[in-house]
C-alpha atoms as a PDB file:
ATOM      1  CA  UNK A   1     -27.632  -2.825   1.011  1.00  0.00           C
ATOM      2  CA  UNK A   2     -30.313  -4.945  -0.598  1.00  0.00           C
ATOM      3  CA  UNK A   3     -29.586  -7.306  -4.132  1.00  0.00           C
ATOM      4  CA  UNK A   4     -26.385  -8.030  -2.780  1.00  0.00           C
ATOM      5  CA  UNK A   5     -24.627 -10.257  -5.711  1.00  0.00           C
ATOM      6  CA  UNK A   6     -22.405 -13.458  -4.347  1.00  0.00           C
ATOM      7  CA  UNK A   7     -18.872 -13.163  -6.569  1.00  0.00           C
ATOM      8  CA  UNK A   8     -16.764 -16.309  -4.885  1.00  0.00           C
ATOM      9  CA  UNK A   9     -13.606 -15.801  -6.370  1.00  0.00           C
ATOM     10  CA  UNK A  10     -12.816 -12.142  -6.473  1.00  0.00           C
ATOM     11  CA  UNK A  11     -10.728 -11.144  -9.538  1.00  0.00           C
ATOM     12  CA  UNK A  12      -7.430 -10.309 -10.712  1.00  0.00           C
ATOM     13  CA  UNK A  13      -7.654  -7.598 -13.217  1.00  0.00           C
ATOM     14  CA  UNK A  14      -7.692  -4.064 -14.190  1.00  0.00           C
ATOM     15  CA  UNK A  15     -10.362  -2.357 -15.611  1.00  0.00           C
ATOM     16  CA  UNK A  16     -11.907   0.871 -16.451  1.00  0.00           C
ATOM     17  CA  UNK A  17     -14.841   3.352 -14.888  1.00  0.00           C
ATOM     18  CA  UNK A  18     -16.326   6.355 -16.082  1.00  0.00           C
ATOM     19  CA  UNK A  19     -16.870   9.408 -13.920  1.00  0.00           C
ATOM     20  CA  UNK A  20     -19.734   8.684 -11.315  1.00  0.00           C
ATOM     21  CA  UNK A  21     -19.913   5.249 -12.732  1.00  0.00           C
ATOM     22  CA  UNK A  22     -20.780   2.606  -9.951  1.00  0.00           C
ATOM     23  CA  UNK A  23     -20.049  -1.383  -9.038  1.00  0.00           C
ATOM     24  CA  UNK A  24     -23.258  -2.610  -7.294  1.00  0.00           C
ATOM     25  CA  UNK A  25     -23.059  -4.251  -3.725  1.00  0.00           C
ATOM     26  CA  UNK A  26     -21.505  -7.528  -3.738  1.00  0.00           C
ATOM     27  CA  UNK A  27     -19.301 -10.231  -1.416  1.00  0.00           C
ATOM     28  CA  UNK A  28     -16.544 -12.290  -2.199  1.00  0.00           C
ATOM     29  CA  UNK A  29     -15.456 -15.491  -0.550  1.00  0.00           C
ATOM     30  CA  UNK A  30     -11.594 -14.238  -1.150  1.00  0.00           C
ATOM     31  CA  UNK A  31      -9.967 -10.971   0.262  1.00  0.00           C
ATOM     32  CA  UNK A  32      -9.495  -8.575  -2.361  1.00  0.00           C
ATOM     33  CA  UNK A  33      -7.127  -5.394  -2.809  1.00  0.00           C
ATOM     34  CA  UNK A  34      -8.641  -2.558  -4.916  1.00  0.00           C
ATOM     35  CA  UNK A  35      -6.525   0.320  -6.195  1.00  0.00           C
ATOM     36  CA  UNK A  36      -7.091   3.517  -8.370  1.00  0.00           C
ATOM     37  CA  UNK A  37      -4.342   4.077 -10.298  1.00  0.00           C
ATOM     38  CA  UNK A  38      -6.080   7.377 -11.435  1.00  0.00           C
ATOM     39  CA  UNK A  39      -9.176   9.353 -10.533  1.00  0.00           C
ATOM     40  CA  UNK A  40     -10.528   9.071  -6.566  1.00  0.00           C
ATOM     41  CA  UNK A  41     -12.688   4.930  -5.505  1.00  0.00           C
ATOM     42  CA  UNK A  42     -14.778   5.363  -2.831  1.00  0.00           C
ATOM     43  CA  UNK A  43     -16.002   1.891  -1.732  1.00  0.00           C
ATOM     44  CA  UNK A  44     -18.959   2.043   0.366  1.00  0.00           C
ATOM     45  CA  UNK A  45     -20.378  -0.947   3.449  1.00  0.00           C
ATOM     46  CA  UNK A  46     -22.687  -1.174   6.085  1.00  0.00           C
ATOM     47  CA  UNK A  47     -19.833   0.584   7.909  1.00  0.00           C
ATOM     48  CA  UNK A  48     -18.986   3.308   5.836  1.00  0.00           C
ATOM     49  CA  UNK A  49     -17.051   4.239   3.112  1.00  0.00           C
ATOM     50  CA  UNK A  50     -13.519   4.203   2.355  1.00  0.00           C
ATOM     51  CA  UNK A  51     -11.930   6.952  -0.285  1.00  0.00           C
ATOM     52  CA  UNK A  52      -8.373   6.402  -2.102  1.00  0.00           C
ATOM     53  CA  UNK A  53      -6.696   8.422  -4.293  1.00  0.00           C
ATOM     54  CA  UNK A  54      -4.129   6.708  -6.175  1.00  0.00           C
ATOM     55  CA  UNK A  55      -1.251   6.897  -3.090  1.00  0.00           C
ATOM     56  CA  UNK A  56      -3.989   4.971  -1.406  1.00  0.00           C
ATOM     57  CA  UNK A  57      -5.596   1.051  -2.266  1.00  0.00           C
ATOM     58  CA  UNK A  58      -8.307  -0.225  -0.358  1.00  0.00           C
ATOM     59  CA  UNK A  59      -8.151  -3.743   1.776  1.00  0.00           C
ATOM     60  CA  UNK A  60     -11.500  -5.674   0.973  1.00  0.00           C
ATOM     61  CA  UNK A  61     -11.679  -8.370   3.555  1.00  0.00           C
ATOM     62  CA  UNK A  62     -13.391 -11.955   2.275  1.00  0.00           C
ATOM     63  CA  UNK A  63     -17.492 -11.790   3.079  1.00  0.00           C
ATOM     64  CA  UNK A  64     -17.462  -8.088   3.125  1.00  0.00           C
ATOM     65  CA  UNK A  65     -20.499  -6.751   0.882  1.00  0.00           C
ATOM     66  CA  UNK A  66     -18.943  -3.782  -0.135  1.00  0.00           C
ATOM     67  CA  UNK A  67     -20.104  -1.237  -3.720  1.00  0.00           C
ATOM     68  CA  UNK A  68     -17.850   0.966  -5.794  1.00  0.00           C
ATOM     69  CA  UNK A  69     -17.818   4.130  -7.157  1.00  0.00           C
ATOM     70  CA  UNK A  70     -15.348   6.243  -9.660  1.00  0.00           C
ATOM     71  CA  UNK A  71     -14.844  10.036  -9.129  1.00  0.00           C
ATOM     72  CA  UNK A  72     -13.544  11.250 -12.448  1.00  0.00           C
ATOM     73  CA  UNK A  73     -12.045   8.719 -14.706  1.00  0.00           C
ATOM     74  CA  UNK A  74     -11.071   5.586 -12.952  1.00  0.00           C
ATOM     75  CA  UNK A  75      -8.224   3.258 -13.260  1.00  0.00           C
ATOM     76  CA  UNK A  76      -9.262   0.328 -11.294  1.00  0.00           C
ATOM     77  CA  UNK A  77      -7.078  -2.706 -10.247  1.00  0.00           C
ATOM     78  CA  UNK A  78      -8.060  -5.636  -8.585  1.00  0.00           C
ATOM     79  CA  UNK A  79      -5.865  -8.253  -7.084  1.00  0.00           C
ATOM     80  CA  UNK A  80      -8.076 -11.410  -5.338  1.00  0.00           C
ATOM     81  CA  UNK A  81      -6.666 -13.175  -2.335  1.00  0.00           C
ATOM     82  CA  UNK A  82      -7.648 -16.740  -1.178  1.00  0.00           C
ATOM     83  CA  UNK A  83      -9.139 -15.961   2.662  1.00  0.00           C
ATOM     84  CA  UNK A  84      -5.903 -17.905   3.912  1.00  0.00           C
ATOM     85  CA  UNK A  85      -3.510 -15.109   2.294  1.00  0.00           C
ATOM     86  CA  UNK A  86      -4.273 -12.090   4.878  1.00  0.00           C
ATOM     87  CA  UNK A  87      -0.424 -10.370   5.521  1.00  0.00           C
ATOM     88  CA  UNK A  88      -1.685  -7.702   7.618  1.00  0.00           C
ATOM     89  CA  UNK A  89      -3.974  -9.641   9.511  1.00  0.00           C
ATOM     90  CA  UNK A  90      -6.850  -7.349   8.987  1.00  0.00           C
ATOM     91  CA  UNK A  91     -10.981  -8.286   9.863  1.00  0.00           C
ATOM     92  CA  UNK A  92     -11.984  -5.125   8.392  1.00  0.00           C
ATOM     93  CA  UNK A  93     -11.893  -2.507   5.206  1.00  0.00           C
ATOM     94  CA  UNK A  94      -8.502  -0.365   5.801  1.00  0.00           C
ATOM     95  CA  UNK A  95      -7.056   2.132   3.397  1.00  0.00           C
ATOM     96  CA  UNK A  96      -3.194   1.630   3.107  1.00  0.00           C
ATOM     97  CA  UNK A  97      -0.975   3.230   1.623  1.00  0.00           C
ATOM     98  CA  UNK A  98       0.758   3.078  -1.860  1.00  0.00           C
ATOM     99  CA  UNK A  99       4.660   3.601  -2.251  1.00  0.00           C
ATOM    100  CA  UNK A 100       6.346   3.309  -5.981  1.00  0.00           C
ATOM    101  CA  UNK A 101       7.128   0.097  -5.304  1.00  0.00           C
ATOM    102  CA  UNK A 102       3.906  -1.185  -4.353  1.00  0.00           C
ATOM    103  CA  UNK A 103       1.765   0.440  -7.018  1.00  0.00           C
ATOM    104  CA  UNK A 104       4.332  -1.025  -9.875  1.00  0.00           C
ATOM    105  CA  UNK A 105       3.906  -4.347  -8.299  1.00  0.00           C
ATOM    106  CA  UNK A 106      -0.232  -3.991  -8.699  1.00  0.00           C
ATOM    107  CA  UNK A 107      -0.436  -2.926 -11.715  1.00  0.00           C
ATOM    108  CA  UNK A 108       2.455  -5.666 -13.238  1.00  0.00           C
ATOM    109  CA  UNK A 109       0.042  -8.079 -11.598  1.00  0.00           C
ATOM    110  CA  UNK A 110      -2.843  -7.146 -12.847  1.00  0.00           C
ATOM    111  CA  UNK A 111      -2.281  -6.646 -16.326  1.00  0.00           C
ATOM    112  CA  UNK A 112      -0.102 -10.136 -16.647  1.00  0.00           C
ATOM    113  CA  UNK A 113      -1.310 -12.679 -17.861  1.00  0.00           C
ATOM    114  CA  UNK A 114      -3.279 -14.686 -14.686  1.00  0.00           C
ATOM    115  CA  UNK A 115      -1.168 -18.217 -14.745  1.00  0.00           C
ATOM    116  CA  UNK A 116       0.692 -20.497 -12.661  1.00  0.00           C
ATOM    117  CA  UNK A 117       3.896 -19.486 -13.613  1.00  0.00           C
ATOM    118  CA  UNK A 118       6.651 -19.740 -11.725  1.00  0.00           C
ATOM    119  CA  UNK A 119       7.436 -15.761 -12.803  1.00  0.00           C
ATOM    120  CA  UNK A 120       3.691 -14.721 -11.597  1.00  0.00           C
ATOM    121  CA  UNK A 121       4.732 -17.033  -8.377  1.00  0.00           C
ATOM    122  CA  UNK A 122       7.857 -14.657  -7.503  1.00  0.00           C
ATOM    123  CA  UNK A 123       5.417 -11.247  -8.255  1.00  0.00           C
ATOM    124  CA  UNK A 124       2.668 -11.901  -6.203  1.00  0.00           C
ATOM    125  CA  UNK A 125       5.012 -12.758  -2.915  1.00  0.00           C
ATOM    126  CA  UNK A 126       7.085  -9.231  -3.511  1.00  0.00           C
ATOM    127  CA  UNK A 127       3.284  -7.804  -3.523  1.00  0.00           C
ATOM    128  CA  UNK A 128       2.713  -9.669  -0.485  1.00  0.00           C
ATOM    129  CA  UNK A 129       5.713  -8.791   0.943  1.00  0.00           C
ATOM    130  CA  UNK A 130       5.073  -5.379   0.184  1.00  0.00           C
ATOM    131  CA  UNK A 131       1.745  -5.309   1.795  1.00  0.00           C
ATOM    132  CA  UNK A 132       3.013  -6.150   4.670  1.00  0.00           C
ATOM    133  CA  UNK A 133       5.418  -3.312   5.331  1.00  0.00           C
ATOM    134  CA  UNK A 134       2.311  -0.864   4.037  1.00  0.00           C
ATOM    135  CA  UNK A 135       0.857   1.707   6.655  1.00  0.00           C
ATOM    136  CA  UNK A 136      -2.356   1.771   7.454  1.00  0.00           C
ATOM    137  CA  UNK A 137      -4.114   5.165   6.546  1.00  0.00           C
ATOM    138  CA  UNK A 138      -7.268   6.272   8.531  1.00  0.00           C
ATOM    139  CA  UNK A 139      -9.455   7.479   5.579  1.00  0.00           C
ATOM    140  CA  UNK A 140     -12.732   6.672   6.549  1.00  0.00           C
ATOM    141  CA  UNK A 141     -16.243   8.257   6.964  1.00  0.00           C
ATOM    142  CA  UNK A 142     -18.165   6.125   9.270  1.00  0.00           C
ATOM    143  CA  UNK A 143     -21.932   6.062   8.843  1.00  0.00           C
ATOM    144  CA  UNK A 144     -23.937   6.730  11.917  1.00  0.00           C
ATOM    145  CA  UNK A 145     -26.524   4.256  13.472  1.00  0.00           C
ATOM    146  CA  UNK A 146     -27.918   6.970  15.893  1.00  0.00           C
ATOM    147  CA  UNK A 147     -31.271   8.871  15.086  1.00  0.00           C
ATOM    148  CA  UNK A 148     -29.886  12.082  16.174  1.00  0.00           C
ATOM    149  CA  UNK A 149     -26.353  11.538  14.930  1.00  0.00           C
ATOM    150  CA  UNK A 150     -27.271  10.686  11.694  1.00  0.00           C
ATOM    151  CA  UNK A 151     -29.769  13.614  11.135  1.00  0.00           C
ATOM    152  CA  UNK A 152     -26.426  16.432  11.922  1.00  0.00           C
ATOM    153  CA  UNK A 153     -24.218  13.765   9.832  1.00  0.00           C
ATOM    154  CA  UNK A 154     -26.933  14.712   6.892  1.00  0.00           C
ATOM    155  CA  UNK A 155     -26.858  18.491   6.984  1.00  0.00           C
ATOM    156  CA  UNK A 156     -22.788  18.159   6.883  1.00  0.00           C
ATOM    157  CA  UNK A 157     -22.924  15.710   3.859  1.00  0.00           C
ATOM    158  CA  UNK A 158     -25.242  18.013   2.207  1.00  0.00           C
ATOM    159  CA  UNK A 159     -23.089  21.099   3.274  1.00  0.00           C
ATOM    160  CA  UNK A 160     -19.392  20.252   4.232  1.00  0.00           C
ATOM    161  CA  UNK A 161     -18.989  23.812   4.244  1.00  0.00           C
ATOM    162  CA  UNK A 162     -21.106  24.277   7.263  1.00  0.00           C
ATOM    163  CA  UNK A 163     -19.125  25.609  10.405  1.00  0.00           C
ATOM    164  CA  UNK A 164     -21.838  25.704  12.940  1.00  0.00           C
ATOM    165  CA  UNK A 165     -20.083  24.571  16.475  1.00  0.00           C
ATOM    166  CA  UNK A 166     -21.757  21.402  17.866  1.00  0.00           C
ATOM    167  CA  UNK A 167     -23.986  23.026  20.369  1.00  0.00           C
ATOM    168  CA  UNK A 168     -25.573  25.337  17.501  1.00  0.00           C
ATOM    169  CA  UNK A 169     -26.020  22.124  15.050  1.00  0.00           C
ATOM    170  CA  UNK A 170     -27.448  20.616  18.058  1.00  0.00           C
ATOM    171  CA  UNK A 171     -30.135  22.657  18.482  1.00  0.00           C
ATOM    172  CA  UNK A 172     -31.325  21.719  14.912  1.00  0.00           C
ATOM    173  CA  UNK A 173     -31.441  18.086  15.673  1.00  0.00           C
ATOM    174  CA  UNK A 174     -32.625  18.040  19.341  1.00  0.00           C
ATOM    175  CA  UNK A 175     -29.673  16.923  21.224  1.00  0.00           C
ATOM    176  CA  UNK A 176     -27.368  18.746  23.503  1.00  0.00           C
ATOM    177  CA  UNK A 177     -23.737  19.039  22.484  1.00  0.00           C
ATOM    178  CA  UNK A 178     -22.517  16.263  25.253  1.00  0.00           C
ATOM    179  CA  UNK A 179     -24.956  13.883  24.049  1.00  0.00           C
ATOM    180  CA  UNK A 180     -23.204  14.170  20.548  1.00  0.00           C
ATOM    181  CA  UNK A 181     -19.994  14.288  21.576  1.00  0.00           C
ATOM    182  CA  UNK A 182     -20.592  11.201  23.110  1.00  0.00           C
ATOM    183  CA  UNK A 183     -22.751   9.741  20.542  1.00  0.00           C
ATOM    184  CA  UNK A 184     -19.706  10.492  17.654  1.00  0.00           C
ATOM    185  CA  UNK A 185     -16.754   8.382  20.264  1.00  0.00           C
ATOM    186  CA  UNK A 186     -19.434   5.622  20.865  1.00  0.00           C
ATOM    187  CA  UNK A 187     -20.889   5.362  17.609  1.00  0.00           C
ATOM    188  CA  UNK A 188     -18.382   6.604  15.500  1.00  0.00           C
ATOM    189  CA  UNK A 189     -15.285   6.076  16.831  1.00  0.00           C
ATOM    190  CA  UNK A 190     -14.159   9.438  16.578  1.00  0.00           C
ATOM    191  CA  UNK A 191     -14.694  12.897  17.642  1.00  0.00           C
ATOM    192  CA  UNK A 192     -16.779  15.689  16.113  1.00  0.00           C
ATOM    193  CA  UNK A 193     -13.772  18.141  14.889  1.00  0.00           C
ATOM    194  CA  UNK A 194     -12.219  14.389  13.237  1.00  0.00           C
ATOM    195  CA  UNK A 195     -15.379  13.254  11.664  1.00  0.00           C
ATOM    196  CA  UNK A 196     -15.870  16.586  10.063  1.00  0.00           C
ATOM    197  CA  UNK A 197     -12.165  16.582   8.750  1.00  0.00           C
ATOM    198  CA  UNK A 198     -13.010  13.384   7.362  1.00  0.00           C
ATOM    199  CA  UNK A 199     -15.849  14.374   5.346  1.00  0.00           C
ATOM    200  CA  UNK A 200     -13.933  17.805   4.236  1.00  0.00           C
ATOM    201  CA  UNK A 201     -11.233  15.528   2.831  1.00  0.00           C
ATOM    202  CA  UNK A 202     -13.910  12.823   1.325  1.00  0.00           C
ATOM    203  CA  UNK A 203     -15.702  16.033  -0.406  1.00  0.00           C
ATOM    204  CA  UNK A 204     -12.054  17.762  -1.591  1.00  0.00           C
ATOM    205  CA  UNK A 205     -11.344  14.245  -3.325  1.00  0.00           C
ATOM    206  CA  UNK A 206     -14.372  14.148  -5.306  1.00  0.00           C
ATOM    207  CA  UNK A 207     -14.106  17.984  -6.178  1.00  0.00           C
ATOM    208  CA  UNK A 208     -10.640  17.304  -7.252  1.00  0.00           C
ATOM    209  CA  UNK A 209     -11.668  14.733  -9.453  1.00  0.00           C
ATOM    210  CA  UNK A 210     -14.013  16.467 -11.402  1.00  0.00           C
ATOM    211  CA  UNK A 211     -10.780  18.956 -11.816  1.00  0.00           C
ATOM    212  CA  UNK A 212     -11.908  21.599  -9.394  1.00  0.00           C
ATOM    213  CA  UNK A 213      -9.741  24.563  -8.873  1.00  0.00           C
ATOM    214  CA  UNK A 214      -7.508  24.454  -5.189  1.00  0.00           C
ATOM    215  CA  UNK A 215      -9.267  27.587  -4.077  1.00  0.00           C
ATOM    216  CA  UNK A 216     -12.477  26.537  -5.207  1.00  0.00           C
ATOM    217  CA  UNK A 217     -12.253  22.947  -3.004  1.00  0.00           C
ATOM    218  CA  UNK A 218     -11.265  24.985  -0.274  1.00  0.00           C
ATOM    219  CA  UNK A 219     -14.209  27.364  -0.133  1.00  0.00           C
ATOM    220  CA  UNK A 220     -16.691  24.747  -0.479  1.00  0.00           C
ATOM    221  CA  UNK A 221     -15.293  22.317   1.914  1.00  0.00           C
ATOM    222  CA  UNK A 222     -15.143  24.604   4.556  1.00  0.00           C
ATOM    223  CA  UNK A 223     -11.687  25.706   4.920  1.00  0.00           C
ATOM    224  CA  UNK A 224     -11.167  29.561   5.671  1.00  0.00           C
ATOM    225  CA  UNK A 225      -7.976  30.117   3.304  1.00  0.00           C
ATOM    226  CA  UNK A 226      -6.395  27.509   0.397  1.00  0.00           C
ATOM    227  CA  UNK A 227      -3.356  27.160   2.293  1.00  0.00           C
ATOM    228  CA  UNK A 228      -5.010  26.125   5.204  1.00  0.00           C
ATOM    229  CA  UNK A 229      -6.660  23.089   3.062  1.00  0.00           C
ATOM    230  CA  UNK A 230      -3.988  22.505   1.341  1.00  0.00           C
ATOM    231  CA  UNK A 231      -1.608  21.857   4.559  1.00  0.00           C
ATOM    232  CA  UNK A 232      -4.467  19.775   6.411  1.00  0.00           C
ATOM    233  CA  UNK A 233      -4.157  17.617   3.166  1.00  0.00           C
ATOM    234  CA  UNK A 234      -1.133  17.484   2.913  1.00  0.00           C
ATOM    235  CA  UNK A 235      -0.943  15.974   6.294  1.00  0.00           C
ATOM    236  CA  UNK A 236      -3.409  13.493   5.349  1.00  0.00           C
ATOM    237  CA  UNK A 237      -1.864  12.264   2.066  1.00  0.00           C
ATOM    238  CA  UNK A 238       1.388  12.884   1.750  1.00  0.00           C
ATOM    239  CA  UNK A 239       0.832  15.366  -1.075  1.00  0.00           C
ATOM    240  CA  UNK A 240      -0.550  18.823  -2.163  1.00  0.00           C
ATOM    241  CA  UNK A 241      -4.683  18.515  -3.780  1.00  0.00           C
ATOM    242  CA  UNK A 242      -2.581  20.462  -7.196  1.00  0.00           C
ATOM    243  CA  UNK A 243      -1.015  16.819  -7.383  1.00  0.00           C
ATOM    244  CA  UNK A 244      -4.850  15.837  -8.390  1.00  0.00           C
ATOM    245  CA  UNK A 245      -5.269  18.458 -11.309  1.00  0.00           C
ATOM    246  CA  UNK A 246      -3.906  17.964 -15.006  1.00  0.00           C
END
């Protein structure tokens, strides 16, 4: 990421982003939470990028340079941390997930008014408190460092609908199917069939946010029936893709 802005305090508010709107790269010396409340964030790092839905907020660590970006209409919330107030102990961007609770909580802090009142006081240690007992959700696309890794990563991104086995996509970049698998658990962290699942899911998010039909998400994402998709996503977020759709 190059022009990387320096934010020190990272914010406490709520604010709006139109469809395929964008927050440039920038740091902050806090930790900060950020949570859709509708349409799909996808914050993007050196690392990766991390997609949420509205069950989902995103864990910003302090000194990450990280950019945002709305799919369909986004709700955006952001709650800053000082660096000493970490209650899940986390060093890196994690996805976590949102009960009823927890998104009230956001949402009543972010639109009060930001004071030293004893009320705010009480809020923002049930929010804590909250965070705490919040699972950690693994919905992340790692980006690739490898040459050859990267070059099959690109024909997926540009076709998650592709369903070539390893060996065959192989063949296109110049690497043999072991060298890949190996290159997606040492690089990636992950195998091939899991990255791919992750990108599906990344691509059915944004096509669900720009109100694509069920069927039509499924088709282009690469799953053979829409009740196949919709029971690997519901698996992944706790909820059908029609949840998505007005």
């Amino acid at each position: 990421m190059t022009n990387i802005r320096h934010q020190p305090t990272a914010p406490t508010h709520a604010r709006w982003l139109a469809p395929g709107a964008a927050i440039d790269a920038h740091r902050h010396d806090d930790h900060q939470i950020v949570y859709a409340a509708r349409g799909v964030l996808a914050i993007t790092t050196d690392a990766g990028t991390w997609i949420a839905p509205a069950t989902r907020a995103i864990w910003v660590p302090a000194g990450t340079v990280h950019a945002h970006r709305a799919h369909g209409e986004l709700e955006l919330h952001f709650v800053g941390l000082p660096p000493g107030d970490n209650p899940l102990g986390l060093g890196a961007p994690t996805v976590l997930t949102v009960g009823p609770l927890l998104r009230e909580l956001i949402l009543a802090y972010t639109r009060a008014p930001d004071d030293d009142s004893p009320e705010r006081g009480r809020l923002r240690a049930v929010l804590l408190d909250q965070l705490r007992a919040s699972p950690q959700q693994p919905v992340h696309l790692p980006a690739p460092t490898a040459p050859r890794l990267k070059a099959l990563c690109d024909i997926l991104r540009a076709d998650p609908a592709d369903d070539r086995t390893l060996a065959a996509l192989g063949k296109q970049v110049g690497a043999s199917d072991r060298t890949l698998s190996r290159l997606f658990r040492s690089d990636l962290g992950m195998t091939f069939p899991q990255w791919r699942t992750q990108l599906r899911l990344y691509h059915a998010l944004v096509l669900l946010a720009e109100n694509t039909p069920v069927t039509t998400v499924a088709h282009r994402c690469g799953w053979s029936s829409a009740s196949a998709f919709i029971d690997v996503f519901r698996r992944a977020f706790g909820h059908t893709p029609g949840a998505h759709l007005p």
